[in-house]
C-alpha atoms as a PDB file:
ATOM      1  CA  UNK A   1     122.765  58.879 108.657  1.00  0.00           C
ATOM      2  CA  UNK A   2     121.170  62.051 106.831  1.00  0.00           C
ATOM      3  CA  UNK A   3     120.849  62.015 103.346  1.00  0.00           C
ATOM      4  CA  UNK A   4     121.027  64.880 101.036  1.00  0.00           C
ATOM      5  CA  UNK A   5     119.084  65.014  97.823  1.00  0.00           C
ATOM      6  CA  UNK A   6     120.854  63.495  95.418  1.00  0.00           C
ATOM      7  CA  UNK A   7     123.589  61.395  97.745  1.00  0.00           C
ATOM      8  CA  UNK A   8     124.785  58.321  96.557  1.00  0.00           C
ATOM      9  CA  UNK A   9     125.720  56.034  99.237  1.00  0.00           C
ATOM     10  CA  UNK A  10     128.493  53.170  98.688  1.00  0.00           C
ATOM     11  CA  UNK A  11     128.859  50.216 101.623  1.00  0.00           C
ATOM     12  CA  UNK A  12     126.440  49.196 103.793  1.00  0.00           C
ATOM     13  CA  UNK A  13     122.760  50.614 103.946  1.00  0.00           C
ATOM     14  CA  UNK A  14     121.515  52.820 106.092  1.00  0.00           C
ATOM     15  CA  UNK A  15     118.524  52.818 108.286  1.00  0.00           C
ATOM     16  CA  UNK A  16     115.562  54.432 106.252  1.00  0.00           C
ATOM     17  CA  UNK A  17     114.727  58.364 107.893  1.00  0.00           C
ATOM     18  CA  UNK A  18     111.213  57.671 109.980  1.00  0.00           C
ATOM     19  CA  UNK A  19     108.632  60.481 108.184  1.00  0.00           C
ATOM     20  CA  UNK A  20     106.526  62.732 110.388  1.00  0.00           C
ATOM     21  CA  UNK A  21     102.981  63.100 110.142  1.00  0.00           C
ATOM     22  CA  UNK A  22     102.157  64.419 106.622  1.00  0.00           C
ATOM     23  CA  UNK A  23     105.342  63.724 105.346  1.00  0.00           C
ATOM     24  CA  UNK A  24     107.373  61.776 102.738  1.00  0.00           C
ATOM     25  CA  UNK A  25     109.801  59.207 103.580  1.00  0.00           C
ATOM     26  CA  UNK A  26     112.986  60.185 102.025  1.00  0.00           C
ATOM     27  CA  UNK A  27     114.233  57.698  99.739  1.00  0.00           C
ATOM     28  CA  UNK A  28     118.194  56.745  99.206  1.00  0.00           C
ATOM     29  CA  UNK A  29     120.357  55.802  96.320  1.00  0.00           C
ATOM     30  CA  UNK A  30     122.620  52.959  96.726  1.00  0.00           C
ATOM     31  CA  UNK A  31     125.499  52.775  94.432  1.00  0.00           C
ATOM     32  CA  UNK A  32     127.285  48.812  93.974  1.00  0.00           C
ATOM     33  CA  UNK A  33     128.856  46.324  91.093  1.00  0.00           C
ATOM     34  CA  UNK A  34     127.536  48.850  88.485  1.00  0.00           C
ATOM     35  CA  UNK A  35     124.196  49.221  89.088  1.00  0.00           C
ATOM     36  CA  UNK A  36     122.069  52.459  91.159  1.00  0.00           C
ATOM     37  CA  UNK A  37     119.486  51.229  93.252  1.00  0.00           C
ATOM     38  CA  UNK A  38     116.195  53.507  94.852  1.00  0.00           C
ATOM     39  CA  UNK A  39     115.510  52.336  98.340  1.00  0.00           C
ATOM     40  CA  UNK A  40     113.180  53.725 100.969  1.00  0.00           C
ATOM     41  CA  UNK A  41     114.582  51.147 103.600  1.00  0.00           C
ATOM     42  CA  UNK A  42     117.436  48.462 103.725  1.00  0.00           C
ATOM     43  CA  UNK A  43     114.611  46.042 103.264  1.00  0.00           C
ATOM     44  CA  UNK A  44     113.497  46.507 100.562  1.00  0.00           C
ATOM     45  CA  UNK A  45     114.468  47.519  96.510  1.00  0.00           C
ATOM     46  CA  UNK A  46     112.119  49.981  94.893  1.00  0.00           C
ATOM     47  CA  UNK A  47     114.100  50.234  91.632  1.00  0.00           C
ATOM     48  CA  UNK A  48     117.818  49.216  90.112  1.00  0.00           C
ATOM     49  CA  UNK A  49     119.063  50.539  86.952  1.00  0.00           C
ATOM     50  CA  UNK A  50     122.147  49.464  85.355  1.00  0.00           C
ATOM     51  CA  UNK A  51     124.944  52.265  84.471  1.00  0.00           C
ATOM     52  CA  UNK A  52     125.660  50.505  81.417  1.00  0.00           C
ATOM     53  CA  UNK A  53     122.166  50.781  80.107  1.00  0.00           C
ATOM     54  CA  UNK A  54     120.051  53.088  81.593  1.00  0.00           C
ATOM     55  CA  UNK A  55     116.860  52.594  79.707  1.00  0.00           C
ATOM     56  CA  UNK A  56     117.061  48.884  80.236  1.00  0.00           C
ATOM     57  CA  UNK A  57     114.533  46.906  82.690  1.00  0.00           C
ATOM     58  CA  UNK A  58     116.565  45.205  85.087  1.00  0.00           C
ATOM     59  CA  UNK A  59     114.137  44.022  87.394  1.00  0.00           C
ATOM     60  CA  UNK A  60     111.526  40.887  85.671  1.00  0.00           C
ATOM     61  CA  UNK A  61     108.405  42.610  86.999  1.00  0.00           C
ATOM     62  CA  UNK A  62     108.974  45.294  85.134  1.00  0.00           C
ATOM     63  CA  UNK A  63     109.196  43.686  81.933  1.00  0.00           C
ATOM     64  CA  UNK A  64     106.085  41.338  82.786  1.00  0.00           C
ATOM     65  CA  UNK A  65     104.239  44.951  82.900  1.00  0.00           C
ATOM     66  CA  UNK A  66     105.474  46.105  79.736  1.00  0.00           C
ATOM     67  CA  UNK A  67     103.379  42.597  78.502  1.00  0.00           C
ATOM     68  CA  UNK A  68     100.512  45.153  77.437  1.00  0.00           C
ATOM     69  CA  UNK A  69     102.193  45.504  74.565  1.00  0.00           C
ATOM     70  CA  UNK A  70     100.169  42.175  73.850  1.00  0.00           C
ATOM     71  CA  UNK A  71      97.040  43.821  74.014  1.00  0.00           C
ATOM     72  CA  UNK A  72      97.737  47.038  73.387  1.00  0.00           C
ATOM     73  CA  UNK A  73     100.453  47.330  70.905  1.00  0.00           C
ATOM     74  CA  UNK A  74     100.110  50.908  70.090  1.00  0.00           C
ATOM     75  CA  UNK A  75      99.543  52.725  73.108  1.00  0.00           C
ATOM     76  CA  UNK A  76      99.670  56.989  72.504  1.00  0.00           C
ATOM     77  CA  UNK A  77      98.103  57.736  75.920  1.00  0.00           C
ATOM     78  CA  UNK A  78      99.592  56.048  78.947  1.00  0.00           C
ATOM     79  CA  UNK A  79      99.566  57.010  82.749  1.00  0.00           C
ATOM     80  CA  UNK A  80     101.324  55.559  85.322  1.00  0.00           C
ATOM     81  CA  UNK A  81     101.037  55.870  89.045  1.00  0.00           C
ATOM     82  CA  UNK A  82     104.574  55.880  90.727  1.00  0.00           C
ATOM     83  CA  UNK A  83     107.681  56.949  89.284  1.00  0.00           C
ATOM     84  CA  UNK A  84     110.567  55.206  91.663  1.00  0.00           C
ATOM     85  CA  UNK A  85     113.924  54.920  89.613  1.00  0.00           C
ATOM     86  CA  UNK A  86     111.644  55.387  86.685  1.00  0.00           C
ATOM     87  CA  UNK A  87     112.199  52.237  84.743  1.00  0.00           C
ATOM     88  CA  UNK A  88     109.362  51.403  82.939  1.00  0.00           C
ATOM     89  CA  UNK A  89     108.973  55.489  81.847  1.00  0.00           C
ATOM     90  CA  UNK A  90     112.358  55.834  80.418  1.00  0.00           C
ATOM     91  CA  UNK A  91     111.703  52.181  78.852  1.00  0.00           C
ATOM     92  CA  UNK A  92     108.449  53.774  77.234  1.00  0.00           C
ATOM     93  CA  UNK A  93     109.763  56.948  76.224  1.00  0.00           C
ATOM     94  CA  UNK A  94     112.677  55.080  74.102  1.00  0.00           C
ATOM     95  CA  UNK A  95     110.522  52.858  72.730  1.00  0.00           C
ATOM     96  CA  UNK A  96     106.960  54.050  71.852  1.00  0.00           C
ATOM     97  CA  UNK A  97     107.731  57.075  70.521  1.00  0.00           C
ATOM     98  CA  UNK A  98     104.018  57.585  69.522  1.00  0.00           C
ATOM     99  CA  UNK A  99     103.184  57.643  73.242  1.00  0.00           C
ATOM    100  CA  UNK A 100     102.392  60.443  75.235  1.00  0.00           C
ATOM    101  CA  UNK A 101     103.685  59.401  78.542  1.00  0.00           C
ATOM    102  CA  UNK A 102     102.414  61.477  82.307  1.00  0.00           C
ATOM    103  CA  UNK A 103     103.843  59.945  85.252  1.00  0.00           C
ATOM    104  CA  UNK A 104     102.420  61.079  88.934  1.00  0.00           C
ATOM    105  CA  UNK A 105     104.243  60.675  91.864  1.00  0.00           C
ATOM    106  CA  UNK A 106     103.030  62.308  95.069  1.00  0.00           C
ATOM    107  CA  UNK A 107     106.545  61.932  96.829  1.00  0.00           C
ATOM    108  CA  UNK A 108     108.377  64.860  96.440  1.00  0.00           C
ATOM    109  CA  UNK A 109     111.638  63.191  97.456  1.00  0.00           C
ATOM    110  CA  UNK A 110     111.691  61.030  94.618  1.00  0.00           C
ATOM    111  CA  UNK A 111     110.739  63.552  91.579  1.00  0.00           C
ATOM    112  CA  UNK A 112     113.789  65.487  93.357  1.00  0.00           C
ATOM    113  CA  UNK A 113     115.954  62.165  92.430  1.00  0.00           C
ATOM    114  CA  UNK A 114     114.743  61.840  88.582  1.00  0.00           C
ATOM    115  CA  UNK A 115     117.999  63.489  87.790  1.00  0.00           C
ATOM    116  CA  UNK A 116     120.188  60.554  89.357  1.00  0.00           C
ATOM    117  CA  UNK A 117     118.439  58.170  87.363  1.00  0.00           C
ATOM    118  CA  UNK A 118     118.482  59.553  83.995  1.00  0.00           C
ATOM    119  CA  UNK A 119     114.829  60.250  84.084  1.00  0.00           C
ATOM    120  CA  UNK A 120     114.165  62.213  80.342  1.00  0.00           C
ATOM    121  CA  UNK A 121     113.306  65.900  81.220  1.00  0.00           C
ATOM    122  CA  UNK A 122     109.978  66.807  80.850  1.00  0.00           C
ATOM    123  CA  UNK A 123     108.524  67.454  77.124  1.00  0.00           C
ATOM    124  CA  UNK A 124     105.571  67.549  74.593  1.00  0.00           C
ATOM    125  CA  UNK A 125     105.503  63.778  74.786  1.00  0.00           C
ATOM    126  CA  UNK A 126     106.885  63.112  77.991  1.00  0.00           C
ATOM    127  CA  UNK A 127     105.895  64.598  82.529  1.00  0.00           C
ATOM    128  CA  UNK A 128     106.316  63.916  85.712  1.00  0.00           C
ATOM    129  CA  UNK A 129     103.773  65.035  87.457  1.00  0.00           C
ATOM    130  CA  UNK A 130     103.558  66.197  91.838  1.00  0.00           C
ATOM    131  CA  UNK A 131     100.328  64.776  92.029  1.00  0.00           C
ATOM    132  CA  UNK A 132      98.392  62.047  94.096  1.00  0.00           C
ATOM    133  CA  UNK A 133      97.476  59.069  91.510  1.00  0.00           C
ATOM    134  CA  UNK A 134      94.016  58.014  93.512  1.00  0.00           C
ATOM    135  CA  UNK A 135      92.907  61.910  92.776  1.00  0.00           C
ATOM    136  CA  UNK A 136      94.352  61.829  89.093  1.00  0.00           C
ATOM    137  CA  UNK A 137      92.743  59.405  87.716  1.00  0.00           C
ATOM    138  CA  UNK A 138      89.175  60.347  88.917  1.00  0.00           C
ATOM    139  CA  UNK A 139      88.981  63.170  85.964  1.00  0.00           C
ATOM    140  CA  UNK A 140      86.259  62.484  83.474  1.00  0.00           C
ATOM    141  CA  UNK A 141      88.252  63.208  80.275  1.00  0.00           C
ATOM    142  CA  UNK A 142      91.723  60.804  80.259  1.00  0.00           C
ATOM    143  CA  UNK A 143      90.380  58.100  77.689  1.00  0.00           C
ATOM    144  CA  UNK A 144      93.773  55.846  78.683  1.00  0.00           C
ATOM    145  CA  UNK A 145      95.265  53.507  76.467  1.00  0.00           C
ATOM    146  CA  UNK A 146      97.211  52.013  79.470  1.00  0.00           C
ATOM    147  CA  UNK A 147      97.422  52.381  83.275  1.00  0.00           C
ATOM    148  CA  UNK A 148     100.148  51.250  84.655  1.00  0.00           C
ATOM    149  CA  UNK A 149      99.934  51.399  88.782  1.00  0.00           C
ATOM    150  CA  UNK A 150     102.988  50.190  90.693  1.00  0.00           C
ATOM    151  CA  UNK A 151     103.195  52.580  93.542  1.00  0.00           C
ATOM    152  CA  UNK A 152     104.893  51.830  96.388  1.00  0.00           C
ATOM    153  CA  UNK A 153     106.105  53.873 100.011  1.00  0.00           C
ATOM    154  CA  UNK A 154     107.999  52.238 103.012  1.00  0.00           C
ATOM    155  CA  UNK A 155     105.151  50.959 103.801  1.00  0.00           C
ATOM    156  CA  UNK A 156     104.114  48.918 101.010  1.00  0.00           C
ATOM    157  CA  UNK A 157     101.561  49.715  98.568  1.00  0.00           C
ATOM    158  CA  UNK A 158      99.374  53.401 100.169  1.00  0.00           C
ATOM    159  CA  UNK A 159      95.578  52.362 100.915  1.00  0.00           C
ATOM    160  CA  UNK A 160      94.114  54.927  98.500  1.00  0.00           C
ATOM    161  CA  UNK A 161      95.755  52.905  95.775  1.00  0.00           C
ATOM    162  CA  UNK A 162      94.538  50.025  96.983  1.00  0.00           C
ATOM    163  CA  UNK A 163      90.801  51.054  97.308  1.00  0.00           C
ATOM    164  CA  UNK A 164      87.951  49.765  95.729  1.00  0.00           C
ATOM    165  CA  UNK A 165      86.908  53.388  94.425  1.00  0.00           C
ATOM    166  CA  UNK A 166      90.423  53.428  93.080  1.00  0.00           C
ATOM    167  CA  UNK A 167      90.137  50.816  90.780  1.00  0.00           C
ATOM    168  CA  UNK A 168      86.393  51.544  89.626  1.00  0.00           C
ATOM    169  CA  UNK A 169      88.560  55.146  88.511  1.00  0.00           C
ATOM    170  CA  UNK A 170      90.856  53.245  87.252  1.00  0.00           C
ATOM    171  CA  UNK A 171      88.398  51.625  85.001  1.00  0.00           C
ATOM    172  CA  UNK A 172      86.830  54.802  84.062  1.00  0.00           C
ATOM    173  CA  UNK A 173      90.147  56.567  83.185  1.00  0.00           C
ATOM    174  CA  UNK A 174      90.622  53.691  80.369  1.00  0.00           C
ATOM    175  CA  UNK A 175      88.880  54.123  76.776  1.00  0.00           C
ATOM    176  CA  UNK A 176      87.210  50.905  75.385  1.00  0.00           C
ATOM    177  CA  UNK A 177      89.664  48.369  75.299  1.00  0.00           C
ATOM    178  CA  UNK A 178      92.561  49.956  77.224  1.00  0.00           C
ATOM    179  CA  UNK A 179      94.276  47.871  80.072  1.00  0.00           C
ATOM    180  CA  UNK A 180      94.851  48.423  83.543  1.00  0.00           C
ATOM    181  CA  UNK A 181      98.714  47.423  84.405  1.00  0.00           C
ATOM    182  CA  UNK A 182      98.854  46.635  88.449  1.00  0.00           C
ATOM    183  CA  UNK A 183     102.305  45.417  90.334  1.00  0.00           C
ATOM    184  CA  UNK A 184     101.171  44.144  93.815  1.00  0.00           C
ATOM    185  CA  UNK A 185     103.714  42.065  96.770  1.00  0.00           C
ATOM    186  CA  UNK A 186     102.437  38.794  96.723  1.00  0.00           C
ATOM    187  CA  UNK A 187     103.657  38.651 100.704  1.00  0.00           C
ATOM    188  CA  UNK A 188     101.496  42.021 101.248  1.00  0.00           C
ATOM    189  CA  UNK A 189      98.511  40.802 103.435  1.00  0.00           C
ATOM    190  CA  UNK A 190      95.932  42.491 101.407  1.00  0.00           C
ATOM    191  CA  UNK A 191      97.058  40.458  98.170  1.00  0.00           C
ATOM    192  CA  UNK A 192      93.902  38.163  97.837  1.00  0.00           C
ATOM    193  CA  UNK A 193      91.286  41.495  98.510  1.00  0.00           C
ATOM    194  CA  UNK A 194      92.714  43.834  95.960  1.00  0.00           C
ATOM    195  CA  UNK A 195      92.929  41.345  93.374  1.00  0.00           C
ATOM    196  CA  UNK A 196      89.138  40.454  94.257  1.00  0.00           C
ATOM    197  CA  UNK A 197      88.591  44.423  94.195  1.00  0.00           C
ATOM    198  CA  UNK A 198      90.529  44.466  90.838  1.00  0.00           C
ATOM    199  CA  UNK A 199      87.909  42.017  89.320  1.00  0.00           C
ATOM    200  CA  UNK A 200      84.748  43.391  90.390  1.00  0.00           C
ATOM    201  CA  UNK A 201      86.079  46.869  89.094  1.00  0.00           C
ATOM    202  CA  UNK A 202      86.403  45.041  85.688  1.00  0.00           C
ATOM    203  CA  UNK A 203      83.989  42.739  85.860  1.00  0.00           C
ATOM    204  CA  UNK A 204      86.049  39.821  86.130  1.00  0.00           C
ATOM    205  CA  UNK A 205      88.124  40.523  83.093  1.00  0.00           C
ATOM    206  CA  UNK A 206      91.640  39.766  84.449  1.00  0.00           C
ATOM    207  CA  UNK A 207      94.760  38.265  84.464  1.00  0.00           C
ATOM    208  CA  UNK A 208      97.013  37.674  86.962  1.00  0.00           C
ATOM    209  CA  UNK A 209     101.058  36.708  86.291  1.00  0.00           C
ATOM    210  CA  UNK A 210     103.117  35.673  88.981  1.00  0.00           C
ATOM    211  CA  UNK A 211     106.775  36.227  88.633  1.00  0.00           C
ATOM    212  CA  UNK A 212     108.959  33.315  88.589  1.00  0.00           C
ATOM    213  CA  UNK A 213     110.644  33.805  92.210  1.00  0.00           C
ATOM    214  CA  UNK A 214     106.404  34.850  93.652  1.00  0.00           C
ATOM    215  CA  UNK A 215     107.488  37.878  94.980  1.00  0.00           C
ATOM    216  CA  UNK A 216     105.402  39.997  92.379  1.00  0.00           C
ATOM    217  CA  UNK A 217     102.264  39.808  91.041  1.00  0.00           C
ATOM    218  CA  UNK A 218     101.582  41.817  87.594  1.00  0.00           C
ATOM    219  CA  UNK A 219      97.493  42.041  87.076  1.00  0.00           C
ATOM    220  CA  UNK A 220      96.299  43.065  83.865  1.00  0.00           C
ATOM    221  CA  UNK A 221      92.393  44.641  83.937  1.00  0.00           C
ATOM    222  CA  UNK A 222      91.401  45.037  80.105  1.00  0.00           C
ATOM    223  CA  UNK A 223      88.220  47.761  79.561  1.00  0.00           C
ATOM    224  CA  UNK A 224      85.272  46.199  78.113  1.00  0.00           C
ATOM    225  CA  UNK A 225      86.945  43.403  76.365  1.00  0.00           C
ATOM    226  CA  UNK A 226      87.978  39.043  77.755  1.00  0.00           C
ATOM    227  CA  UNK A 227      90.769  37.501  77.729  1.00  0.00           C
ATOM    228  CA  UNK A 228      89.043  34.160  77.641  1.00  0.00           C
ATOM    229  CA  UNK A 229      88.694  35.457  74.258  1.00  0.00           C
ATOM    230  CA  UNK A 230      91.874  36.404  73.371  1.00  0.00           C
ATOM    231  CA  UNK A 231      94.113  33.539  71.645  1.00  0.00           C
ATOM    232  CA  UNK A 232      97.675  35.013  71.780  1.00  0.00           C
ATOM    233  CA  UNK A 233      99.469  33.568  69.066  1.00  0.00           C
ATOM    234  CA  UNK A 234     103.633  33.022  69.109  1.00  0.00           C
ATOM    235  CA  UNK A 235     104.804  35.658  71.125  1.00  0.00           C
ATOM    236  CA  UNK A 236     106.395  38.500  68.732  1.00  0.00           C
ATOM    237  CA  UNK A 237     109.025  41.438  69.008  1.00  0.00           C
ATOM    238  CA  UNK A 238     107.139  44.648  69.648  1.00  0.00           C
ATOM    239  CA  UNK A 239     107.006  46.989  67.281  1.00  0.00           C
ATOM    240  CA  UNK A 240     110.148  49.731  67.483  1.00  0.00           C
ATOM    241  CA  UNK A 241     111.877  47.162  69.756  1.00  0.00           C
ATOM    242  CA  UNK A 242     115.210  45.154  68.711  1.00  0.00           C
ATOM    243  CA  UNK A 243     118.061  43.334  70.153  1.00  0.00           C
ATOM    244  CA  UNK A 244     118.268  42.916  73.713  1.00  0.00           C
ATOM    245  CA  UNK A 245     115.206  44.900  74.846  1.00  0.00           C
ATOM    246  CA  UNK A 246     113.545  42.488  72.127  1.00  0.00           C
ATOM    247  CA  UNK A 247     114.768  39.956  74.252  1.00  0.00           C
ATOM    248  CA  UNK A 248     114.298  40.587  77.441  1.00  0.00           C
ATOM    249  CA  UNK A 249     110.437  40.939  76.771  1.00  0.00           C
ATOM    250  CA  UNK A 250     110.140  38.103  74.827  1.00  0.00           C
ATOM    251  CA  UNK A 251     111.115  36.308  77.582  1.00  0.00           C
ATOM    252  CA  UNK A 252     108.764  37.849  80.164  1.00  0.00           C
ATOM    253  CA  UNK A 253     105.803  37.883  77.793  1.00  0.00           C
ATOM    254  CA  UNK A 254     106.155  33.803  77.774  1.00  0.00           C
ATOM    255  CA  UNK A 255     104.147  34.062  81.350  1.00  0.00           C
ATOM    256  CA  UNK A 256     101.766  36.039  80.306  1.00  0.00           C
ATOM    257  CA  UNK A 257     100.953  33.353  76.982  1.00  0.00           C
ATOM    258  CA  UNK A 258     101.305  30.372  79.333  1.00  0.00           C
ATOM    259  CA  UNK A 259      98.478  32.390  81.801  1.00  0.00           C
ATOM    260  CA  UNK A 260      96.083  32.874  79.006  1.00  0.00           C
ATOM    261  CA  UNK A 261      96.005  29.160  78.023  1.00  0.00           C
ATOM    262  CA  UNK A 262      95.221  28.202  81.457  1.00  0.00           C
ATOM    263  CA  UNK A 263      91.617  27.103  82.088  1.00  0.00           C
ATOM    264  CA  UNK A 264      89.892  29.688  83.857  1.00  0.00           C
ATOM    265  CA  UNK A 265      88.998  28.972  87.284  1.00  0.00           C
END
């Protein structure tokens, strides 16, 4: 089946399009019991919003990511690496308003879908950038509050973001104490090397949260500080955040809190 920019398919899912050499994969929007859905194949979900709340995080790894709040709980320069349905942007945009937010996505296909889920346009605060991530985040001058890496093709997570050179950039994009934010597939074969290439980017100072089904993996890299060191207290609401949003992260933070009062080891 061919599908159009933009095309929202109902009923069952089509077969993903099979990119050339040097090309994108062509991701699909699937439309069912009131949510939108980004998928590059019928295997797997890249990103679900609900129509009835748009700005909402509907998926729990996204909220687990949004735990740098814990660490970092006024962010005004953030980068992330992957745009997808743009969850965690929109989430951001709403609710740290103090945040300047850039967002790089080298799929074309996707940007060209930011529209369909309610993606804010671009502003003084707020971009979505055409640009590979691994390059971006080898300039000298982005002093980042927060990373946040969770870039995915039909493939799984690209190589280049998998790299050990990627995450030494990564750790030289980030000002003194500003955390790296990483979603990796706990089935993706790779898992145990890039979290080993994670730690000797950041010298060891890591944390990694499983999700409560262990099909994600959030991994937090902080800059020059330990979380051995850091005794989290009773989890709070975040600043600017209330009601249900309030709740929802309150909820996913509670991983995070039980990981830090794990032994090391």
């Amino acid at each position: 089946m061919s599908k159009k920019r933009g095309t929202i398919l109902k009923g069952p899912l089509p077969e993903a399009e099979p990119a050339g050499p040097g090309e994108h994969v062509k991701p699909f929007v699937f439309e069912s019991r009131g949510a939108k859905a980004l998928h590059f194949s019928i295997h797997e979900l890249q990103s679900r919003m609900q129509l009835d709340d748009p700005d909402g995080l509907d998926l729990e790894y996204t909220r687990t990511m949004m735990g740098f709040l814990l660490f970092v709980p006024d962010p005004r320069q953030i980068v992330m690496v992957g745009l997808g349905g743009g969850s965690l942007p929109k989430f951001c945009h709403r609710h740290l308003p103090q945040a300047h937010i850039r967002v790089v996505e080298i799929n074309p296909h996707v940007i060209a879908l930011r529209d369909e889920f309610d993606v804010p346009p671009d502003s003084e605060r707020f971009e979505v950038l055409l640009a590979d991530g691994a390059r971006f985040v080898r300039q000298a001058d982005l002093a980042l509050d927060v990373l946040m890496v969770d870039g995915f093709d039909d493939q799984g997570m690209p190589e280049p973001l998998a790299a050990q050179r990627f995450f030494d950039d990564c750790h030289g994009a980030l000002r003194e104490a500003g955390l790296l934010v990483v979603n990796l597939h706990m089935a993706d074969k790779r898992y145990d090397l890039i979290v080993d290439r994670i730690r000797r980017s950041f010298d060891d100072a890591v944390l990694v949260v499983e999700d409560s089904d262990h099909a994600n993996c959030i991994v937090f890299g902080w800059h020059g500080r330990r979380f051995t060191h850091y005794r989290p207290g009773i989890a709070r609401h975040p600043a600017g955040l209330e009601g249900e949003s309030a709740k929802q992260l309150l909820k996913a933070f509670a991983p995070i809190v039980a990981a830090l009062k794990r032994p090391p080891g």
